[in-house]
C-alpha atoms as a PDB file:
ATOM      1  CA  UNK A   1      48.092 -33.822 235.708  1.00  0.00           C
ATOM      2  CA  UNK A   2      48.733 -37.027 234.315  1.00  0.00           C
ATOM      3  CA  UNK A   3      52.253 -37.871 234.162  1.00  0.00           C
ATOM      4  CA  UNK A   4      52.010 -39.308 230.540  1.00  0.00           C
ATOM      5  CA  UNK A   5      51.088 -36.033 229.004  1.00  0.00           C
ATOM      6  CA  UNK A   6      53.768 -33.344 227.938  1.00  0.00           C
ATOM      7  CA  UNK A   7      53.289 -30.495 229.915  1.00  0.00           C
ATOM      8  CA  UNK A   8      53.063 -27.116 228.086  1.00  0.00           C
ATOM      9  CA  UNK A   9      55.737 -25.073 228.458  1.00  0.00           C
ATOM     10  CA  UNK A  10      53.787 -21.665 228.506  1.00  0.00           C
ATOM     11  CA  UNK A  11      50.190 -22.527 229.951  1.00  0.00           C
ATOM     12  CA  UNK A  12      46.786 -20.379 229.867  1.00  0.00           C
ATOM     13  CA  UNK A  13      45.129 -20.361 233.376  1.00  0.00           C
ATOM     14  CA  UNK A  14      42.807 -23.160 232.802  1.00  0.00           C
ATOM     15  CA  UNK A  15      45.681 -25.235 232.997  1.00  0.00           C
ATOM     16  CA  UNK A  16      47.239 -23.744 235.482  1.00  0.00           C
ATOM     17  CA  UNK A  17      43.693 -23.958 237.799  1.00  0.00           C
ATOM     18  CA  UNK A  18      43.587 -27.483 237.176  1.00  0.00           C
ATOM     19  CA  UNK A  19      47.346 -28.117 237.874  1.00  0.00           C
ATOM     20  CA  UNK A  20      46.993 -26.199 241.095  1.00  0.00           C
ATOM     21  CA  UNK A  21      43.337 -27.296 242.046  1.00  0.00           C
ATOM     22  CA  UNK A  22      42.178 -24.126 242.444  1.00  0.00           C
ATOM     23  CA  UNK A  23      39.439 -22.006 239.995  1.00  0.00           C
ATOM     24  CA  UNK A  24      40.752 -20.200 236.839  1.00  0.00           C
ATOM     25  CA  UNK A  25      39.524 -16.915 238.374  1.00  0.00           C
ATOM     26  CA  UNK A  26      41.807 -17.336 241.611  1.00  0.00           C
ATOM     27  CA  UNK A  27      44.764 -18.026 238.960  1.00  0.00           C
ATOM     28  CA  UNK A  28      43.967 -14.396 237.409  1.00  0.00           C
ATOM     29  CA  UNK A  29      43.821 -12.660 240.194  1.00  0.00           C
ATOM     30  CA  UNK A  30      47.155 -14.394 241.863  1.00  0.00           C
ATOM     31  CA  UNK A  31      49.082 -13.066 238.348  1.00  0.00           C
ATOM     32  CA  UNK A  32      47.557  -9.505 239.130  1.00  0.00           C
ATOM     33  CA  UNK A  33      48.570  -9.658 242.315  1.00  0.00           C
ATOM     34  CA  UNK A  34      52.245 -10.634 241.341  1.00  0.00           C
ATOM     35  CA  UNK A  35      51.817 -13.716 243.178  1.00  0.00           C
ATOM     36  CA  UNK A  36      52.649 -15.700 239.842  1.00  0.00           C
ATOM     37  CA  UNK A  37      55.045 -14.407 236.983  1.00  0.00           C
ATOM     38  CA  UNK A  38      52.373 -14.058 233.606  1.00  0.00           C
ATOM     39  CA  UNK A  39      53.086 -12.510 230.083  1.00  0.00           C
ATOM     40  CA  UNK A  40      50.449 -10.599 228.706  1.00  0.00           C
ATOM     41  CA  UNK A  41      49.495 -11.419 225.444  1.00  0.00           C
ATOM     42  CA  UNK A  42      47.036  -8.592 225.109  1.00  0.00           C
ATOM     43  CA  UNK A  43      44.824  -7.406 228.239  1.00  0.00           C
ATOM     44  CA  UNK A  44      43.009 -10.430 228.049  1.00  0.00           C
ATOM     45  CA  UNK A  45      44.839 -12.975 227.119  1.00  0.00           C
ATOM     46  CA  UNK A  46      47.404 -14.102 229.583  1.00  0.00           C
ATOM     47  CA  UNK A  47      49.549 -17.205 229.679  1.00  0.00           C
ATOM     48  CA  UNK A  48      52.037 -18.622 232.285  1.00  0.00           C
ATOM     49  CA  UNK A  49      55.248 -20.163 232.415  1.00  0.00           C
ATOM     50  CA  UNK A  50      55.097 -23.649 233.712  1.00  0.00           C
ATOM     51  CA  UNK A  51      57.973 -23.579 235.082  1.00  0.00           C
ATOM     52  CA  UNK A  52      58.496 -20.379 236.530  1.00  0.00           C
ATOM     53  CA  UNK A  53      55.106 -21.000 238.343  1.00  0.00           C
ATOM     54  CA  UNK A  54      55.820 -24.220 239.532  1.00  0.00           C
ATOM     55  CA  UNK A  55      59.288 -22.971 241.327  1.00  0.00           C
ATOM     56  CA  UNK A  56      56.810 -19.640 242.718  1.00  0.00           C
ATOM     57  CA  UNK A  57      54.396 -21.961 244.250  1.00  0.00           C
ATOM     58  CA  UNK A  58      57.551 -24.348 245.573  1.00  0.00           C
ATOM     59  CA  UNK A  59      59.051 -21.675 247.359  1.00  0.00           C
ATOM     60  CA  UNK A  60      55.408 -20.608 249.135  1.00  0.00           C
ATOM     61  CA  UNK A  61      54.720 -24.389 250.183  1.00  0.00           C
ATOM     62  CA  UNK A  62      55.595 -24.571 253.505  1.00  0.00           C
ATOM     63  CA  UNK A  63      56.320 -28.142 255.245  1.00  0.00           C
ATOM     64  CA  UNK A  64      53.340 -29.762 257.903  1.00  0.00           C
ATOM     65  CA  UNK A  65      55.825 -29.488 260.459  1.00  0.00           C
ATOM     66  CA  UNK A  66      57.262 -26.127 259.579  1.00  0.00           C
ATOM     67  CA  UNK A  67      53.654 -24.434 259.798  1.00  0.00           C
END
C-alpha cells in the first residue's frame, strides 16, 4: 500500500487481499477459519480490523533464518 494514503481503520477483504498479496477469497476463508479476527456485519458482509490483522499476521511471520 502506498505509504501516502491513510489506511482504513476497519478494512473489507479487498483491501486486506491487496495489503497481504493474496486473493480476496483466501482472505474469507482465513477469517472463517479464525486465522484473522473479522466482525460480521451481516453474513455477507465482513470487514477487518487493520490493526488487529496486521499484529495476527506479525506474530505468524516467521524469520528466513528461524524457518
Amino acid at each position: 500500500m502506498p505509504e501516502d494514503q491513510p489506511h482504513p481503520t476497519l478494512a473489507d477483504a479487498s483491501y486486506m487481499a491487496r495489503r497481504y498479496s493474496v486473493e480476496p477469497k483466501t482472505i474469507r476463508r482465513w477469517a472463517a477459519e479464525g486465522r484473522l479476527p473479522v466482525i460480521r456485519l451481516s453474513a455477507r458482509c465482513l470487514r477487518f480490523d487493520v490493526a488487529a490483522c496486521d499484529a495476527v499476521i506479525a506474530k505468524r511471520t516467521v524469520s528466513a533464518g528461524s524457518a
